[in-house]
C-alpha atoms as a PDB file:
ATOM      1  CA  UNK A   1     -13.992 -14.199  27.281  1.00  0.00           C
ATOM      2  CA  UNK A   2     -15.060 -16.567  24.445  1.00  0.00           C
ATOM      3  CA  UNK A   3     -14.885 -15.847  21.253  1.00  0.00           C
ATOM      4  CA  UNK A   4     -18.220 -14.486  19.565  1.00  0.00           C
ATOM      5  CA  UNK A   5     -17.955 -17.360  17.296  1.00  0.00           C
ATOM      6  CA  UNK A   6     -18.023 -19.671  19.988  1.00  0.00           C
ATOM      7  CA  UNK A   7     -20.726 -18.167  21.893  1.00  0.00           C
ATOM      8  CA  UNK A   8     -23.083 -18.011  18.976  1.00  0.00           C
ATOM      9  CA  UNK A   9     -22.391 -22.133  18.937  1.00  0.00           C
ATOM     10  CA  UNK A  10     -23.163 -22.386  22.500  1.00  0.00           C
ATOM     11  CA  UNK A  11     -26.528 -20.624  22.147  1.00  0.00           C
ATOM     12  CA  UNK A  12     -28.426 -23.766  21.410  1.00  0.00           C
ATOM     13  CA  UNK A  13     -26.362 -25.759  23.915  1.00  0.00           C
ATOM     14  CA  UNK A  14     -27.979 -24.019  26.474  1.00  0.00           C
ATOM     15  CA  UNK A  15     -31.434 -23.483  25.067  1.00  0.00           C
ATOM     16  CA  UNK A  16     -31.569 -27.459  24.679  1.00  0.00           C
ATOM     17  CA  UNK A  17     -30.123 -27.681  28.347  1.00  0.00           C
ATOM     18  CA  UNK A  18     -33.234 -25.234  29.129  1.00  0.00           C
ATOM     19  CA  UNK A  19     -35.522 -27.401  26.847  1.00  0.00           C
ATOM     20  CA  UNK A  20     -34.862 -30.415  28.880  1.00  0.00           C
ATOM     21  CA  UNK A  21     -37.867 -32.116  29.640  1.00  0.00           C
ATOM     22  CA  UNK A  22     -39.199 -31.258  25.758  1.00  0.00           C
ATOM     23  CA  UNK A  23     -36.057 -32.910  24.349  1.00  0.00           C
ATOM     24  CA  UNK A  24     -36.532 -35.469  26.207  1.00  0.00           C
ATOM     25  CA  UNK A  25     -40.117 -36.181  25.053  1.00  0.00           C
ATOM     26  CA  UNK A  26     -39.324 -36.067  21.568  1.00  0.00           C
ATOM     27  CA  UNK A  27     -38.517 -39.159  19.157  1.00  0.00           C
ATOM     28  CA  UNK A  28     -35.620 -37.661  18.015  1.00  0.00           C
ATOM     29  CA  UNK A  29     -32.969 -35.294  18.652  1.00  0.00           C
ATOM     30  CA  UNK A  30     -33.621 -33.516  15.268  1.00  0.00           C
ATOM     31  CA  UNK A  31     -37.161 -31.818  16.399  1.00  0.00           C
ATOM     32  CA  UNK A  32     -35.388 -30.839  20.000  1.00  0.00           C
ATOM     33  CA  UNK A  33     -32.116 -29.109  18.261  1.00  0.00           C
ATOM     34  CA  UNK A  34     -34.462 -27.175  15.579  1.00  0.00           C
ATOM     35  CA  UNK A  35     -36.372 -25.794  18.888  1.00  0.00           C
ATOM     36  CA  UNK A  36     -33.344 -24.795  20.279  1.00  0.00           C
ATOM     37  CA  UNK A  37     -32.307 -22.720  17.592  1.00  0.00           C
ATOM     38  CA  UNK A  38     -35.364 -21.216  17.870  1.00  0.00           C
ATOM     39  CA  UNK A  39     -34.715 -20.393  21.225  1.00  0.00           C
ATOM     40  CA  UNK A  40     -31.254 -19.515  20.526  1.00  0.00           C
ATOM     41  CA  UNK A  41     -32.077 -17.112  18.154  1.00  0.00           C
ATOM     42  CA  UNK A  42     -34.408 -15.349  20.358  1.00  0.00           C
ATOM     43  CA  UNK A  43     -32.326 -14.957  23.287  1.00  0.00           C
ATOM     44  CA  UNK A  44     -29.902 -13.835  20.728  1.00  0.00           C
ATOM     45  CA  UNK A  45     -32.317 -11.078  19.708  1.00  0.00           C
ATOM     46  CA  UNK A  46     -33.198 -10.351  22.842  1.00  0.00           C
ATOM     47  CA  UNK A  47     -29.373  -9.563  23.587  1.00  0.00           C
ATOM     48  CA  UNK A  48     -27.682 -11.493  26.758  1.00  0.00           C
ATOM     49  CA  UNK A  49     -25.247  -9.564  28.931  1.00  0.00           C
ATOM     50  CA  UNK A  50     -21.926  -8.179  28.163  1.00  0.00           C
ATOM     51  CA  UNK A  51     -20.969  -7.570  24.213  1.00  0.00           C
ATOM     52  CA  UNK A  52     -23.518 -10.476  22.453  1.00  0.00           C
ATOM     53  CA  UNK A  53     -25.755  -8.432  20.517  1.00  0.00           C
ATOM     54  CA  UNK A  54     -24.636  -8.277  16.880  1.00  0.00           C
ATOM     55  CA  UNK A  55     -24.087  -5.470  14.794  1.00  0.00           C
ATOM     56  CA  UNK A  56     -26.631  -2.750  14.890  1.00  0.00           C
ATOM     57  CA  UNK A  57     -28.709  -2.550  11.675  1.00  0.00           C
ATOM     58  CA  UNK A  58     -26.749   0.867  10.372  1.00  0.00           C
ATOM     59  CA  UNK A  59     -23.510  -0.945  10.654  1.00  0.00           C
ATOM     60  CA  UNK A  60     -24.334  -4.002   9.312  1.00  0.00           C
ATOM     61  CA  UNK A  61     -25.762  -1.788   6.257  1.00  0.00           C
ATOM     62  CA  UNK A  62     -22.239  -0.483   6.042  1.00  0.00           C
ATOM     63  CA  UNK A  63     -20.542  -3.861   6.583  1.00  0.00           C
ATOM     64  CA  UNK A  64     -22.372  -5.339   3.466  1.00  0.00           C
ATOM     65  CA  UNK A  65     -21.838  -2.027   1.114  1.00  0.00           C
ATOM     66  CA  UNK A  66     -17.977  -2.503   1.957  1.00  0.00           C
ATOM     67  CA  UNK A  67     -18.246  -6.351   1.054  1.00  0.00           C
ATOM     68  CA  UNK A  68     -19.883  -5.785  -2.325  1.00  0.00           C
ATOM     69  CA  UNK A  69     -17.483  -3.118  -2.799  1.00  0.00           C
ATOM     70  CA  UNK A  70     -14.656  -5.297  -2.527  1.00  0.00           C
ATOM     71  CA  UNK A  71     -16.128  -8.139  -4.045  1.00  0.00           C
ATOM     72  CA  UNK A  72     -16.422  -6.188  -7.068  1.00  0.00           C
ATOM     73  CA  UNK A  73     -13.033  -4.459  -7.069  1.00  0.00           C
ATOM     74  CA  UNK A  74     -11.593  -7.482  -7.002  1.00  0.00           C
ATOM     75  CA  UNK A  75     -13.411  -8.714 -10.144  1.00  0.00           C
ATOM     76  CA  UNK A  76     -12.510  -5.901 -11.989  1.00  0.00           C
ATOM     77  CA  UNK A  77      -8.994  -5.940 -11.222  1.00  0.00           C
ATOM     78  CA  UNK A  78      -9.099 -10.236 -12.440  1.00  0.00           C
ATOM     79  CA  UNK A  79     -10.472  -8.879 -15.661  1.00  0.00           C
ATOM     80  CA  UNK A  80      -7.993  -6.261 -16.338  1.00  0.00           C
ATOM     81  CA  UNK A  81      -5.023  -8.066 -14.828  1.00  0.00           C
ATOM     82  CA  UNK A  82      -4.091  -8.981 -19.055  1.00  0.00           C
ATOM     83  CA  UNK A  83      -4.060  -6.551 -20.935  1.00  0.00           C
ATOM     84  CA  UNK A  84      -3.372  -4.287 -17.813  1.00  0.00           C
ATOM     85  CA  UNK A  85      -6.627  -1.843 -17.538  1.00  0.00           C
ATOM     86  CA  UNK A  86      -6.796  -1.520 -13.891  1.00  0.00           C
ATOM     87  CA  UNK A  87      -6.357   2.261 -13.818  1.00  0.00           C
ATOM     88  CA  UNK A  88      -8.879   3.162 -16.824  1.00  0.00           C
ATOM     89  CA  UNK A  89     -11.315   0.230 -16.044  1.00  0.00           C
ATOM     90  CA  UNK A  90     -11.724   0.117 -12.277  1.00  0.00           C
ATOM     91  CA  UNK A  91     -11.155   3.795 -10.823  1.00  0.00           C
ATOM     92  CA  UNK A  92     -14.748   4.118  -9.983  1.00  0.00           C
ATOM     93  CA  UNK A  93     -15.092   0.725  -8.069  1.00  0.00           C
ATOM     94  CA  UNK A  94     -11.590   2.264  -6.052  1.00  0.00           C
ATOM     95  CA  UNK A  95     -13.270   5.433  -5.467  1.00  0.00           C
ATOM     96  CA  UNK A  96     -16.654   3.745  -4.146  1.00  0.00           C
ATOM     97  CA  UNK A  97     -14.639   1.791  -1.807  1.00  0.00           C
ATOM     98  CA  UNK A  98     -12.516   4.548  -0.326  1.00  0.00           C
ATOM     99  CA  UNK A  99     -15.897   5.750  -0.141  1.00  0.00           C
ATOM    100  CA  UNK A 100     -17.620   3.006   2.113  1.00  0.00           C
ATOM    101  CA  UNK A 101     -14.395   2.269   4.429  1.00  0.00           C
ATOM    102  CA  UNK A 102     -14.675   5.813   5.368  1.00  0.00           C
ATOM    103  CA  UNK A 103     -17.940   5.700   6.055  1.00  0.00           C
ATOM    104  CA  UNK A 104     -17.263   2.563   8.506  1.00  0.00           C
ATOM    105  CA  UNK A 105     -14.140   4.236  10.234  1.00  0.00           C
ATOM    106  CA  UNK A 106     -16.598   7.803  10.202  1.00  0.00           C
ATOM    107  CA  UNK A 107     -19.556   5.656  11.604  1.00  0.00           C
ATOM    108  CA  UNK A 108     -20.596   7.021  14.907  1.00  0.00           C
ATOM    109  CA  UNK A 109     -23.420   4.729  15.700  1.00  0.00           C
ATOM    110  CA  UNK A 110     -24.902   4.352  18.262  1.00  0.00           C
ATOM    111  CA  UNK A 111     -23.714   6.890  21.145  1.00  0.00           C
ATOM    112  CA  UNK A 112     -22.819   3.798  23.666  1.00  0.00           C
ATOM    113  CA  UNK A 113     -18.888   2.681  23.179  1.00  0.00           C
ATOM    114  CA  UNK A 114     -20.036  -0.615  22.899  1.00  0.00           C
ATOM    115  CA  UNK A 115     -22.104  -0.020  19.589  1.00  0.00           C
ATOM    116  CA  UNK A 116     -19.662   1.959  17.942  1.00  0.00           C
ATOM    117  CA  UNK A 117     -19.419   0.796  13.934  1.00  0.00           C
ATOM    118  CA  UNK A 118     -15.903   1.621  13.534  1.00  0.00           C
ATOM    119  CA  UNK A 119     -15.023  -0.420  16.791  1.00  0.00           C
ATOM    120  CA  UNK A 120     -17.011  -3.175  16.260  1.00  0.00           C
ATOM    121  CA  UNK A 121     -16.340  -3.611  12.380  1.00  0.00           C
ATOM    122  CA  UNK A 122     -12.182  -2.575  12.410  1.00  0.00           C
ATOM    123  CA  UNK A 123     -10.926  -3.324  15.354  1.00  0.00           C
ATOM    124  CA  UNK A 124     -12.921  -6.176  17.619  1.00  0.00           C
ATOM    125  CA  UNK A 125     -10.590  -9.289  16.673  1.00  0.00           C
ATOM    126  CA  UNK A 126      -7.163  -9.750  16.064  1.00  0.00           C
ATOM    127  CA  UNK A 127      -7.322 -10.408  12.277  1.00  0.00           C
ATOM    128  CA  UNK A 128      -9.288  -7.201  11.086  1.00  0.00           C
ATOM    129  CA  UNK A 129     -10.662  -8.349   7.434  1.00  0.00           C
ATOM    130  CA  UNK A 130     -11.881  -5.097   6.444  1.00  0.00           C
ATOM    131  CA  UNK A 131      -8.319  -3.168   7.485  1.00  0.00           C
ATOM    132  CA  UNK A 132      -6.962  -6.374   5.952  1.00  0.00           C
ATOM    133  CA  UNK A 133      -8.465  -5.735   2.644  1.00  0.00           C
ATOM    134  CA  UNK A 134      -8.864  -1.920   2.677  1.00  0.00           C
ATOM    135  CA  UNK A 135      -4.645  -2.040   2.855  1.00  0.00           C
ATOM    136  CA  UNK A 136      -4.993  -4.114  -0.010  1.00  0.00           C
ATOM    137  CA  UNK A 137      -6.333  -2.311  -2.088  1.00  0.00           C
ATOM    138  CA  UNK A 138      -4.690   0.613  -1.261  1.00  0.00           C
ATOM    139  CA  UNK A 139      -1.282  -0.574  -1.927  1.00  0.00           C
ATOM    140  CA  UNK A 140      -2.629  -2.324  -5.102  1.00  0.00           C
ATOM    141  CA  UNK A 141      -3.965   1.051  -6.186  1.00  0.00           C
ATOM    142  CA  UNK A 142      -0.461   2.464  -5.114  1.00  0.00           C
ATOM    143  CA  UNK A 143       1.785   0.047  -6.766  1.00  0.00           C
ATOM    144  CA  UNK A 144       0.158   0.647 -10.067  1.00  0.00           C
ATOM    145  CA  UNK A 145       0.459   4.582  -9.873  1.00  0.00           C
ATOM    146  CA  UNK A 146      -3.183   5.151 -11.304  1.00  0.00           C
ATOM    147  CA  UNK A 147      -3.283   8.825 -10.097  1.00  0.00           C
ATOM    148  CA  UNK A 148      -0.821   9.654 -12.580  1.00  0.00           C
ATOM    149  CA  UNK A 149      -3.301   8.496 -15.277  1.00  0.00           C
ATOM    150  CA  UNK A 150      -5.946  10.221 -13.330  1.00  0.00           C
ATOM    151  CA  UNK A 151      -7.479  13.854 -12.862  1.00  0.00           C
ATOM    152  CA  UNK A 152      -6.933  15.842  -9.459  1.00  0.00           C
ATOM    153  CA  UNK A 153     -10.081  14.199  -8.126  1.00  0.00           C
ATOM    154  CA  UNK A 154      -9.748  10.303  -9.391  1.00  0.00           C
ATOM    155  CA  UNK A 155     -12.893  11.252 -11.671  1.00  0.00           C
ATOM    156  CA  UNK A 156     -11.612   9.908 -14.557  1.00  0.00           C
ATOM    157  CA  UNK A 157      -8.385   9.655 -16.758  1.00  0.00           C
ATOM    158  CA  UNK A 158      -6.594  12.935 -17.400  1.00  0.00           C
ATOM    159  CA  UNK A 159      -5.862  14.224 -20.645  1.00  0.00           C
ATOM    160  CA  UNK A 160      -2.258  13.353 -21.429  1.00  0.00           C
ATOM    161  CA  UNK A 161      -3.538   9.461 -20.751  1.00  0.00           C
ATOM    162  CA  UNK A 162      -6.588  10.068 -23.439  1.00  0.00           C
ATOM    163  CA  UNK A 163      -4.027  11.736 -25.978  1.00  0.00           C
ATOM    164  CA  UNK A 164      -1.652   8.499 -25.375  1.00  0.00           C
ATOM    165  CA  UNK A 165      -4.581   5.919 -25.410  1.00  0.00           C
ATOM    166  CA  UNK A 166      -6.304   7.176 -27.977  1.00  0.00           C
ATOM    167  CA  UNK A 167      -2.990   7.344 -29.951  1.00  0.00           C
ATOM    168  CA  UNK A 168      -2.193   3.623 -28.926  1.00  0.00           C
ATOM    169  CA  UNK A 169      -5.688   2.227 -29.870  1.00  0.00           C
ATOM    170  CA  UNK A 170      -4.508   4.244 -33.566  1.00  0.00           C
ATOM    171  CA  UNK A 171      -1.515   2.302 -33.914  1.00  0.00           C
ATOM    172  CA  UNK A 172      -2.816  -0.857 -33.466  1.00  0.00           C
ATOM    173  CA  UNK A 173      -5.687   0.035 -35.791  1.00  0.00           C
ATOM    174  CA  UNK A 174      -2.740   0.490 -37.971  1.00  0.00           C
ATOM    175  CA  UNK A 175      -0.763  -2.644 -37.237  1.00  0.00           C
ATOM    176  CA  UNK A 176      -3.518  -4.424 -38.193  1.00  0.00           C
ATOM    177  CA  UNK A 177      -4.971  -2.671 -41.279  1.00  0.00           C
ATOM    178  CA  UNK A 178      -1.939  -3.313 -42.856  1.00  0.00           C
ATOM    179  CA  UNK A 179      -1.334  -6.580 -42.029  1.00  0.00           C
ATOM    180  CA  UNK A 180      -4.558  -7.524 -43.438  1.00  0.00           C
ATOM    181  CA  UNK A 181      -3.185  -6.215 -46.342  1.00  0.00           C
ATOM    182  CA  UNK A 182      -0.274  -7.767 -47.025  1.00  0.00           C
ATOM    183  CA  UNK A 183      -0.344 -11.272 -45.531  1.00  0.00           C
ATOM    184  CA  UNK A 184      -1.729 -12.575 -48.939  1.00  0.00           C
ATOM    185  CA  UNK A 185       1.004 -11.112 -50.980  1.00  0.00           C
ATOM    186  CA  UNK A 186       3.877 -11.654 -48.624  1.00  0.00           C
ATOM    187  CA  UNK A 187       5.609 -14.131 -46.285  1.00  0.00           C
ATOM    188  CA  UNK A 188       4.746 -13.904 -42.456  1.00  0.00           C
ATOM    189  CA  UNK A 189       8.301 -12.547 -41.648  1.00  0.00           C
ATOM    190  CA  UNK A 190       8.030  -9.449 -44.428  1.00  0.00           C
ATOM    191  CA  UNK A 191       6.187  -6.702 -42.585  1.00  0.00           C
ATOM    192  CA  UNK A 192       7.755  -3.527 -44.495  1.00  0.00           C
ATOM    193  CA  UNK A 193       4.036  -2.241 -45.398  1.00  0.00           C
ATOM    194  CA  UNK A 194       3.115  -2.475 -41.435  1.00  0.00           C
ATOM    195  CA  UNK A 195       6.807  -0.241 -40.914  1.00  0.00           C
ATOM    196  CA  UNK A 196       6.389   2.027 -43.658  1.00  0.00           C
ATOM    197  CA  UNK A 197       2.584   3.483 -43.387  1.00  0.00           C
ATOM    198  CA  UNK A 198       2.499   2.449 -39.144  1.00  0.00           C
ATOM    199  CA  UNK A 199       6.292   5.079 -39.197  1.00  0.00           C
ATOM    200  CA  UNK A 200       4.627   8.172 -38.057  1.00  0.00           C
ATOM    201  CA  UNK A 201       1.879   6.991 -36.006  1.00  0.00           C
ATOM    202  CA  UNK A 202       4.209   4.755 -33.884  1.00  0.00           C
ATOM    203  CA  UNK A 203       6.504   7.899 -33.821  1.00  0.00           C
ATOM    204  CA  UNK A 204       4.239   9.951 -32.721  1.00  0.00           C
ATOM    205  CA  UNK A 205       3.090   7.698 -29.547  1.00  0.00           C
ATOM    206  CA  UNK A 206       6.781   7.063 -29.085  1.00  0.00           C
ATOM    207  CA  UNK A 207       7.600  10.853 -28.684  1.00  0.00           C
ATOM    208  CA  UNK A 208       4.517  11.446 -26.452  1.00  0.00           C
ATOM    209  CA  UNK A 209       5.271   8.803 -23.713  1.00  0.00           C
ATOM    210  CA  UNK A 210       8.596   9.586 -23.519  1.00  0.00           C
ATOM    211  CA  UNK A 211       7.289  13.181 -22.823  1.00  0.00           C
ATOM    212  CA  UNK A 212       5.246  11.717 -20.259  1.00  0.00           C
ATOM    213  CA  UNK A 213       7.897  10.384 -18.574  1.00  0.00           C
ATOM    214  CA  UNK A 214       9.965  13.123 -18.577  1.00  0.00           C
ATOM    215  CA  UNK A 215       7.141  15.206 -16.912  1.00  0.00           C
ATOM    216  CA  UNK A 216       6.792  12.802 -14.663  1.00  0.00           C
ATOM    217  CA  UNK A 217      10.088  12.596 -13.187  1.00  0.00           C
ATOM    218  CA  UNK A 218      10.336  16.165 -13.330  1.00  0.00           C
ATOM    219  CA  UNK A 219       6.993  16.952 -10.994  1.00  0.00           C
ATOM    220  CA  UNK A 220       6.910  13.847  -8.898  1.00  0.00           C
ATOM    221  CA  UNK A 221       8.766  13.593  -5.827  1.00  0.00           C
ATOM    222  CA  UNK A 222       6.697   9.989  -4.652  1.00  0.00           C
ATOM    223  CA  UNK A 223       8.223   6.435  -4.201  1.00  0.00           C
ATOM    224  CA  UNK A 224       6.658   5.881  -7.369  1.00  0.00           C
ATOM    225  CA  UNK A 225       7.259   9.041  -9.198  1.00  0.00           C
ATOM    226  CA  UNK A 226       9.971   7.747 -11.237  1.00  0.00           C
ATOM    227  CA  UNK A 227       6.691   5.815 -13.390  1.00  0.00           C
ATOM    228  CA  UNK A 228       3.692   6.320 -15.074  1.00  0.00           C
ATOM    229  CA  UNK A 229       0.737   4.385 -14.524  1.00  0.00           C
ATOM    230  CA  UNK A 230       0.421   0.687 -15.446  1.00  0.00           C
ATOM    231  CA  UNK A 231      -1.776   1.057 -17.935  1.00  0.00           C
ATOM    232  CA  UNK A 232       0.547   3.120 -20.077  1.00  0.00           C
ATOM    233  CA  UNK A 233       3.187   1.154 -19.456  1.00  0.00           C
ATOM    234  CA  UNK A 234       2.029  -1.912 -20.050  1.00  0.00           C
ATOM    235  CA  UNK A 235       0.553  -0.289 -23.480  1.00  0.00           C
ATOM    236  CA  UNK A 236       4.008   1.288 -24.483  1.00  0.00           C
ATOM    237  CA  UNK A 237       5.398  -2.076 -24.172  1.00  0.00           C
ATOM    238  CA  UNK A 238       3.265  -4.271 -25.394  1.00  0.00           C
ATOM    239  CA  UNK A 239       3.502  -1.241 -28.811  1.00  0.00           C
ATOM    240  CA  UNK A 240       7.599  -1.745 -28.880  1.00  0.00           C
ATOM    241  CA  UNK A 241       7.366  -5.324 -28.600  1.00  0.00           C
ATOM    242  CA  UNK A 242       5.351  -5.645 -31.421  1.00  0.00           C
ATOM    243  CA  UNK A 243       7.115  -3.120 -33.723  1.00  0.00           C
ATOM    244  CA  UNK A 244      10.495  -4.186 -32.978  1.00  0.00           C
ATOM    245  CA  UNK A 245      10.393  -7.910 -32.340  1.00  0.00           C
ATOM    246  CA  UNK A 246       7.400  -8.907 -34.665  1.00  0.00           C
ATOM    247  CA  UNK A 247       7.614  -6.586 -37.410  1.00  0.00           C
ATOM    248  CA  UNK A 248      11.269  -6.160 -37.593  1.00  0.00           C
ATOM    249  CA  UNK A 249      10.898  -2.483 -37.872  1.00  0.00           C
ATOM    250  CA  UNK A 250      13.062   0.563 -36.435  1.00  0.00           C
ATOM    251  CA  UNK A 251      12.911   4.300 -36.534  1.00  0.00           C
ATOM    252  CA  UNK A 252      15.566   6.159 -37.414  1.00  0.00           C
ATOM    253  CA  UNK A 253      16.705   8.165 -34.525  1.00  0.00           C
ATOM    254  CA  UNK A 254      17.104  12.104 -35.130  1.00  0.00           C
ATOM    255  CA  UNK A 255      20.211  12.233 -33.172  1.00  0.00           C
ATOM    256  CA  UNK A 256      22.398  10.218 -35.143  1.00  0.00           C
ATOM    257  CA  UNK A 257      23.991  12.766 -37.408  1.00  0.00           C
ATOM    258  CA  UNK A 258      25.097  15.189 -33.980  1.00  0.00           C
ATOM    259  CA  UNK A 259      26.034  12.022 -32.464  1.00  0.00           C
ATOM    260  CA  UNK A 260      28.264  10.448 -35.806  1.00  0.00           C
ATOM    261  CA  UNK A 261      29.862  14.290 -36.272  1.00  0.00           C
ATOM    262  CA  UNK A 262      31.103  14.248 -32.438  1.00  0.00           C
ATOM    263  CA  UNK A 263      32.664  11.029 -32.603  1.00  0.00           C
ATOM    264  CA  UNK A 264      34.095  11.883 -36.126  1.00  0.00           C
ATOM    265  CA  UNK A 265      35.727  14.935 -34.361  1.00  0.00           C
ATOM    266  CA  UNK A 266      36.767  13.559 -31.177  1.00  0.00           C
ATOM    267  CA  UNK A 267      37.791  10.383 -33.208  1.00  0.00           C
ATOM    268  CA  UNK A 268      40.044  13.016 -35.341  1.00  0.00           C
ATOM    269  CA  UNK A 269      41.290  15.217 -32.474  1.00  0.00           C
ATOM    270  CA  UNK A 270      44.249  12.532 -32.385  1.00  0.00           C
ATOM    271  CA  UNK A 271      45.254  12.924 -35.093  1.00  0.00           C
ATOM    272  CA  UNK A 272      45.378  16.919 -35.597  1.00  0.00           C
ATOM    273  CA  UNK A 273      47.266  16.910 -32.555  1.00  0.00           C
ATOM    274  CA  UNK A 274      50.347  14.463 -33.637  1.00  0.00           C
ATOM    275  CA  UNK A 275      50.142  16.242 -37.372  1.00  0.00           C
ATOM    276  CA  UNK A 276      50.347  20.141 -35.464  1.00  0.00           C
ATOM    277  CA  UNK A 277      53.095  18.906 -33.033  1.00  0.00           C
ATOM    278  CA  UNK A 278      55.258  17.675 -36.148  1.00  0.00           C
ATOM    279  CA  UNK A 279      54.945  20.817 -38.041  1.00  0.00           C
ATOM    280  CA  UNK A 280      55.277  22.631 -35.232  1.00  0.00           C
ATOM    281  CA  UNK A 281      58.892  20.626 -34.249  1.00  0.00           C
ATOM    282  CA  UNK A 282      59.783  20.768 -37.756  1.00  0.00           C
ATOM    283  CA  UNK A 283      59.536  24.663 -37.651  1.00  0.00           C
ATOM    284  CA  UNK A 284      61.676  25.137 -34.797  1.00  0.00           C
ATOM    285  CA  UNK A 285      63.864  22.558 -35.818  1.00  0.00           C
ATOM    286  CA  UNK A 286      64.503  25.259 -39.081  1.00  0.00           C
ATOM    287  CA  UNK A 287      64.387  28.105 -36.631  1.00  0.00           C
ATOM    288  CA  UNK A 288      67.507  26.543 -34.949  1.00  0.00           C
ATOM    289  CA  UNK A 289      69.592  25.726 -37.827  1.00  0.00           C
ATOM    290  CA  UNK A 290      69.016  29.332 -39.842  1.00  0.00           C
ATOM    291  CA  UNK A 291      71.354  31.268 -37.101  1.00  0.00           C
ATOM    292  CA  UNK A 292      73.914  28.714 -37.477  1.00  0.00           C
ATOM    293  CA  UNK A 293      74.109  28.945 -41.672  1.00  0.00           C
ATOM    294  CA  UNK A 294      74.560  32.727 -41.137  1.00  0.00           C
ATOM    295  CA  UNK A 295      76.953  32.756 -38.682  1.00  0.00           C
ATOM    296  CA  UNK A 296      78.772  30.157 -40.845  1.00  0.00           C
ATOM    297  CA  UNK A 297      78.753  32.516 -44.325  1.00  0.00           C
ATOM    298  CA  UNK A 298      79.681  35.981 -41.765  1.00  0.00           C
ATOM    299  CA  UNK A 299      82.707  33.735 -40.808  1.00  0.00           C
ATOM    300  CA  UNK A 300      83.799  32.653 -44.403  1.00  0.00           C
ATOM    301  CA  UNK A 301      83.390  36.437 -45.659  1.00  0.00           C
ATOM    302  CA  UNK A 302      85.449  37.939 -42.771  1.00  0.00           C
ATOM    303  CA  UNK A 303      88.319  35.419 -43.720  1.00  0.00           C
ATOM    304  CA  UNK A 304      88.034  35.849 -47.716  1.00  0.00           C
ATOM    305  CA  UNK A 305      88.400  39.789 -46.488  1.00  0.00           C
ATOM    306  CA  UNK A 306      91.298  39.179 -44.574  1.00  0.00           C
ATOM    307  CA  UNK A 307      93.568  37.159 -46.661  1.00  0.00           C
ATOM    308  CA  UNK A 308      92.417  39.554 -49.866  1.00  0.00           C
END
């Protein structure tokens, strides 16, 4: 069977063939070709035998929604691709098009097989756009781990991703309050005003993803539970990047002092060790030699008592 394509382009083929004699009487073949289109379109309508008709008007209602769906997914996720926002910015276009590809693959239709909306839209030719894009988007969405930015029901961003954004959009307030600052007092590469008043702000967003993450690889057993969302990610990063390679700062880490006392002590065990098994030799070495003096002076008094 040809291709619906290919029918549709045969159409006026055989309305001009069944316009004959009309072609033939016009001047040119313009006037006969626009009449059979005409015709074309009304035996289209009209619906030939087999599986010509088109789409019925509920599914192509559908079809559209699910195009302007995707259409605008996809220019949300352009916008946010740098800085990465996908998560925060374009949950609600996801959601709407989970949405309308359900109700295509729910679509009942018309009660004939032939009119079914999910058959006709998903799975009538070999290249399946919408299942083509749907996967798409769903691996897109995947891939970026937005429902761990998200609440239970995708409705918006959970609460631990508000604390850390609104925390992040602080220390860049921050980076740049100060560097307003200072720039007209100080050369480029001096930033010690941005490291000393930005310390506990940074610190404090520091602290808070790495507490995310820890949750997260505590409760998540997914491929992608080892990772927050991109959005925070990308966030954290583009935060470290800035205070450590830019500014030149660094934040003294609380572990250093339990860390510098073990190595001091497993650094010394070494030496207590050789130092106790010298004293230790030393004290035997005394241990052996005191019997010997005293048997030597019991000998010398025995003999001074015999020969006296």
């Amino acid at each position: 069977m040809a291709p619906r394509c290919v029918r549709r382009v045969l159409l006026p083929v055989l309305a001009l063939a069944l316009l004959g004699p009309v072609a033939a009487a016009e001047p040119r073949w313009v006037p006969a070709l626009e009449a059979a289109e005409g015709l074309a379109e009304e035996l289209w309508g009209a619906g030939l035998p087999g599986d010509l008709p088109e789409l019925e008007p509920e599914c192509r209602s559908l079809l559209a929604a699910f195009a302007e769906g995707s259409a605008a997914l996809t220019g949300c996720l352009g916008r946010r691709a740098r800085p990465v926002r996908l998560c925060q910015g374009c949950h609600g276009h996801y959601r709407r098009l989970l949405a309308q590809y359900g109700s295509i693959a729910g679509a009942l239709g018309n009660s004939s097989e032939s009119h079914n909306c999910a058959k006709s839209i998903l799975t009538s030719d070999r290249l399946q756009i919408v299942v083509t894009l749907s996967e798409f988007f769903n691996e897109t969405w995947e891939a970026a781990n937005c429902a761990n930015c998200l609440k239970n029901n995708s409705e918006g961003l959970s609460n631990s991703t508000e604390e850390f954004l609104d925390l992040f959009n602080k220390s860049l307030t921050c980076f740049e309050h100060n560097l307003q600052g200072q720039t007209v007092y100080l050369s480029p590469n001096n930033y010690t005003e941005v490291c000393k008043n930005c310390n506990e702000t940074y610190t404090r967003l520091n602290d808070l993803y790495n507490n995310l993450q820890r949750m997260n690889r505590q409760g998540g057993e997914s491929g992608h539970s080892a990772h927050l969302c991109i959005d925070v990610e990308d966030a954290m990063n583009i935060t470290r990047k800035l205070w450590s390679r830019t500014f030149n700062c660094s934040v003294p880490c609380s572990d250093t002092v339990p860390v510098i006392a073990v190595s001091s002590f497993i650094l010394f065990l070494p030496v207590v060790f050789y130092l106790s098994s010298f004293l230790h030799s030393k004290q035997k070495k005394r241990i052996l030699i005191l019997p010997k003096r005293i048997q030597s002076n019991a000998s010398l008094v025995n003999i001074q008592e015999k020969y006296s």
